[in-house]
N, C-alpha and C. Protein backbone atom coordinates (compact mmCIF):
# COMPACT_ATOMS: atom_id res chain seq x y z
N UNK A 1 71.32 15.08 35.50
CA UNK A 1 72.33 16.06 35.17
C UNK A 1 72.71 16.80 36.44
N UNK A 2 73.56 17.05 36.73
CA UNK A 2 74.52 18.28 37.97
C UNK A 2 74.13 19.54 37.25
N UNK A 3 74.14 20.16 38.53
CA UNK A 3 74.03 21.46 38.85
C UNK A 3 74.43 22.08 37.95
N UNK A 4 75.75 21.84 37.83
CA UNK A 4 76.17 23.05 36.60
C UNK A 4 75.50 22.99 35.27
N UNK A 5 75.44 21.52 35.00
CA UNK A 5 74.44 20.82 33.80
C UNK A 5 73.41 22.00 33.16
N UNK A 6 72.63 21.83 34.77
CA UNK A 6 71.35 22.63 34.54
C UNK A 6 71.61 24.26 34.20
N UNK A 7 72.39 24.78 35.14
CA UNK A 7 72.69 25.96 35.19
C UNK A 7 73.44 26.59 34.03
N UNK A 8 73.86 25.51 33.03
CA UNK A 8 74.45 26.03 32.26
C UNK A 8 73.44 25.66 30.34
N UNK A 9 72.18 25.41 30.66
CA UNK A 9 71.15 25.90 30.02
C UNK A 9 70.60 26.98 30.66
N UNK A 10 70.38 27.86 30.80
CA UNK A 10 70.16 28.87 31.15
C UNK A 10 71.13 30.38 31.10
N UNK A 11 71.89 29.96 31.38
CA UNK A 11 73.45 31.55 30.85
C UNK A 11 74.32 30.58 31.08
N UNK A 12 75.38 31.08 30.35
CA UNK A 12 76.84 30.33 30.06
C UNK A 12 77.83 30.23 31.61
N UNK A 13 78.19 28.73 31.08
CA UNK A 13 79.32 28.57 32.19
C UNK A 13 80.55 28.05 31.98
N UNK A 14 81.25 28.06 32.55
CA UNK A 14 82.66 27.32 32.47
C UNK A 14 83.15 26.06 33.49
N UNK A 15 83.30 25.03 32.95
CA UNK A 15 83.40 23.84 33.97
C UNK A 15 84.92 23.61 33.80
N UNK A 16 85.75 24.41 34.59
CA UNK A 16 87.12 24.37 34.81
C UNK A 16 87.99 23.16 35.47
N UNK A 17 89.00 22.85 35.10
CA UNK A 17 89.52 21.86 36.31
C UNK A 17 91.13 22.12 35.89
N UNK A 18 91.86 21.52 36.53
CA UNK A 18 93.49 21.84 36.48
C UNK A 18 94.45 20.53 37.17
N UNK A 19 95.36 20.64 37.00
CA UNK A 19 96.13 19.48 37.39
C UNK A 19 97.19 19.86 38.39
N UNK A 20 97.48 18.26 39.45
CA UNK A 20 98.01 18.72 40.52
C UNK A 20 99.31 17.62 40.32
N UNK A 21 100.33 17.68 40.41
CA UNK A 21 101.15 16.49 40.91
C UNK A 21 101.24 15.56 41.80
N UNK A 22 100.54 14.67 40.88
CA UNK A 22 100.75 13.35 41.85
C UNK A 22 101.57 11.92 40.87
N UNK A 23 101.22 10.95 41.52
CA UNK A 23 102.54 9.67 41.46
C UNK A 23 101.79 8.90 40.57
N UNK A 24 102.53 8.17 40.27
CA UNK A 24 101.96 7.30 38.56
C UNK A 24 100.82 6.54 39.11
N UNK A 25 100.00 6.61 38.52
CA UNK A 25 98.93 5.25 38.64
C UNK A 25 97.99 5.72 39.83
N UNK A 26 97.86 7.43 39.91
CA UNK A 26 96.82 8.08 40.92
C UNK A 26 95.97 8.53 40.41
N UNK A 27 94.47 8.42 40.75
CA UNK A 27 93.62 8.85 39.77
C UNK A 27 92.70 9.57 41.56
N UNK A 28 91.34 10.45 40.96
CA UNK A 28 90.48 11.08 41.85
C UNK A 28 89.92 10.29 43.35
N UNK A 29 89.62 11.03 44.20
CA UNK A 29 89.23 9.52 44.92
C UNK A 29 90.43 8.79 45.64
N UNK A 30 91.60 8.56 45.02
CA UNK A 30 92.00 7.65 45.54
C UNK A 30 93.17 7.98 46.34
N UNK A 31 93.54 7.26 47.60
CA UNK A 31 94.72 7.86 49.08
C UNK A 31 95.34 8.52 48.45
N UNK A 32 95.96 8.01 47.76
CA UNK A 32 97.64 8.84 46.55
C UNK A 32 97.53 9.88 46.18
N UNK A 33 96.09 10.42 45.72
CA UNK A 33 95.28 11.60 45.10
C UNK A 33 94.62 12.59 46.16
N UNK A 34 94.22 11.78 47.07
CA UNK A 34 93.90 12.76 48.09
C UNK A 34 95.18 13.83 49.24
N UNK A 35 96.16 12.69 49.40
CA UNK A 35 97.60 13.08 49.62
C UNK A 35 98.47 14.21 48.92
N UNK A 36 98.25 14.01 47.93
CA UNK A 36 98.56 14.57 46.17
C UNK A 36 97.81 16.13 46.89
N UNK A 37 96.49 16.01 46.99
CA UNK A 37 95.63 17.21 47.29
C UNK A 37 96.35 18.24 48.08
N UNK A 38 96.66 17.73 49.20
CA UNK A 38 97.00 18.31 50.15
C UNK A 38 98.46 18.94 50.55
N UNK A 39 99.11 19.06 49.01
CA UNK A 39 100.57 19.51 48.87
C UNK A 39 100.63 20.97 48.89
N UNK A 40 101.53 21.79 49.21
CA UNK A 40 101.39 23.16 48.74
C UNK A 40 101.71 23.08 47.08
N UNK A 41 102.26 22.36 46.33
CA UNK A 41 102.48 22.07 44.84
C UNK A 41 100.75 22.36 44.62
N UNK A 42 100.21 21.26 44.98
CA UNK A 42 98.40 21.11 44.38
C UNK A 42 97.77 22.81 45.09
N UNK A 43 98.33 23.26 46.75
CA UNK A 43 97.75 24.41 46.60
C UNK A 43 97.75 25.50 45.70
N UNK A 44 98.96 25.54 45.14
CA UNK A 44 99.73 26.63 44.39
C UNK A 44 99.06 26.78 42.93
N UNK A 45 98.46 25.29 42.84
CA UNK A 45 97.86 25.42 41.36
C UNK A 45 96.51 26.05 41.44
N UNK A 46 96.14 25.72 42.74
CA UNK A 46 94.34 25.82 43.03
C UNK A 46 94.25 27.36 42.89
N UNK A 47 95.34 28.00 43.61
CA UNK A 47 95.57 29.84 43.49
C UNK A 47 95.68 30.02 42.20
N UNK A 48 96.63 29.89 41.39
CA UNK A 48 96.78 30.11 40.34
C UNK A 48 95.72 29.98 39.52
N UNK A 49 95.03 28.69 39.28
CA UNK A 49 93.65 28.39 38.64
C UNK A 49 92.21 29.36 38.89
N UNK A 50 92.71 29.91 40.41
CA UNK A 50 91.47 30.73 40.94
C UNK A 50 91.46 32.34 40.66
N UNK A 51 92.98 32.72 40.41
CA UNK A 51 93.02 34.19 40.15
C UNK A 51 92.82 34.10 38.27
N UNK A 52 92.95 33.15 37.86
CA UNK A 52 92.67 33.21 36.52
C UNK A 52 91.36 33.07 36.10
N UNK A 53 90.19 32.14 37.15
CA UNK A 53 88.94 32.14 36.73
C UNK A 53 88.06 33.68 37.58
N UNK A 54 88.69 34.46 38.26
CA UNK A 54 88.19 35.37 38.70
C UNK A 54 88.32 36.75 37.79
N UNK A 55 89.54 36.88 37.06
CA UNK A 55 90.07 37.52 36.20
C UNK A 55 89.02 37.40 34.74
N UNK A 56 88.88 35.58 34.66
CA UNK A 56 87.91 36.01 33.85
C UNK A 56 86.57 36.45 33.50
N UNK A 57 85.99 36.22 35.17
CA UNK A 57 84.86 36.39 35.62
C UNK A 57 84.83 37.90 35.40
N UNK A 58 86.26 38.63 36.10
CA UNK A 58 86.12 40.22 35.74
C UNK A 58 85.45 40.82 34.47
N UNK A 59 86.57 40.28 33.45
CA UNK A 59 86.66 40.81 32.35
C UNK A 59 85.11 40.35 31.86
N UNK A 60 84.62 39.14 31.94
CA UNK A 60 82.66 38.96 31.52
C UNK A 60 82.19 40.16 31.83
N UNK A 61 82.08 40.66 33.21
CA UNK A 61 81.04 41.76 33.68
C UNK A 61 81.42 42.57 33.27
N UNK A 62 83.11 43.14 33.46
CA UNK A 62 83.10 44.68 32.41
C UNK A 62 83.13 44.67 31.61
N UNK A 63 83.38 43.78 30.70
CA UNK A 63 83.72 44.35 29.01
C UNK A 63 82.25 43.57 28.24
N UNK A 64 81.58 44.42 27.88
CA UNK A 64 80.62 43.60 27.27
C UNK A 64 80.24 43.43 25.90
N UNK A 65 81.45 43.64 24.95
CA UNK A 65 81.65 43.07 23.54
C UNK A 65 82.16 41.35 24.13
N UNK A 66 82.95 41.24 25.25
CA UNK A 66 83.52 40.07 25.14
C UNK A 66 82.27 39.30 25.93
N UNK A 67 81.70 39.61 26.91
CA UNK A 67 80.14 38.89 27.24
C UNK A 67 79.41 38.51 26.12
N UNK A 68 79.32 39.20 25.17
CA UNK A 68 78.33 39.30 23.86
C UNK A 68 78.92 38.07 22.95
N UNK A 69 79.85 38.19 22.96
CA UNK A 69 80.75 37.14 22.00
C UNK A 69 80.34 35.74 22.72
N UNK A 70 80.69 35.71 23.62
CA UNK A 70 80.56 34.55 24.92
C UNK A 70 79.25 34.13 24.45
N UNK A 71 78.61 34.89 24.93
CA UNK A 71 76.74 34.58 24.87
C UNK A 71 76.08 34.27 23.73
N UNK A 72 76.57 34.66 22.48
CA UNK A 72 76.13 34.33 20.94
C UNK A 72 77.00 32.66 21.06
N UNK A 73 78.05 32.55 21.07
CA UNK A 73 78.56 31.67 21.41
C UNK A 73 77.85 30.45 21.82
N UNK A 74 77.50 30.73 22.97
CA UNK A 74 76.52 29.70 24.02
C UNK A 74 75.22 29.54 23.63
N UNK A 75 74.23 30.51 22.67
CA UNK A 75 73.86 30.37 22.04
C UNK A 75 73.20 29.68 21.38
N UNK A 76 74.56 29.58 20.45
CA UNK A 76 74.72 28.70 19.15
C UNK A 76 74.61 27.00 19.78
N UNK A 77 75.01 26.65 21.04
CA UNK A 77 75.52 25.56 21.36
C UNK A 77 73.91 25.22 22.23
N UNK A 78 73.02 25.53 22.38
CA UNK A 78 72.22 25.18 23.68
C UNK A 78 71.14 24.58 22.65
N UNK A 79 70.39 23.69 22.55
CA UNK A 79 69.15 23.63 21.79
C UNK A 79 68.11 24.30 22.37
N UNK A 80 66.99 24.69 21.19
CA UNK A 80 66.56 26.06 22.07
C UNK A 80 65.31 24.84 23.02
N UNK A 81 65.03 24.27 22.44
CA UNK A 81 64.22 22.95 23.60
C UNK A 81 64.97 22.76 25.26
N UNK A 82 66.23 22.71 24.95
CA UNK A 82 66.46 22.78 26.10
C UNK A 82 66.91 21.04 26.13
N UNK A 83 66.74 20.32 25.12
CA UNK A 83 67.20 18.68 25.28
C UNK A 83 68.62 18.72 24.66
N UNK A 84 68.82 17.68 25.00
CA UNK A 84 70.44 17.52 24.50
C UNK A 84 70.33 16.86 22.71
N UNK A 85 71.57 17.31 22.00
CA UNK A 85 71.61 16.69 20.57
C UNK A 85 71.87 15.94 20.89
């Protein structure tokens, strides 16, 4: 399991990702995609994607009815063993 895998038995996480414009038939990994990467289009999303996961990072630490919700949440989803269903 990855890092986050692990880390996310233990307190809740979010495994985010977002989409960039690229050309038909480009997938991760590959020249077209890495090219794709390096657009200000793909930067513009990476900002955008990043003030929204920081925003929500905010709102976790201050508001803590919505942490609480989150965390019952995660909870519900973790086996308490710690193995996967």
């Amino acid at each position: 399991m990855n890092l986050l895998g692990n880390v996310s038995y233990a307190v809740p996480t979010l495994h985010s990702m977002f989409g960039i414009p690229t050309p038909e038939g480009s997938y991760p990994h590959h020249p077209s995609f890495t090219a794709s990467a390096g657009t200000d289009e793909a930067h513009e999303e990476a900002v955008i994607t990043g003030k929204g996961l920081a925003l929500l990072g905010w709102d976790m630490m201050t508001n803590n009815e919505l942490y609480s919700s989150a965390k019952s949440q995660w909870e519900g989803q973790i086996p308490a063993s710690g193995e996967l269903k």
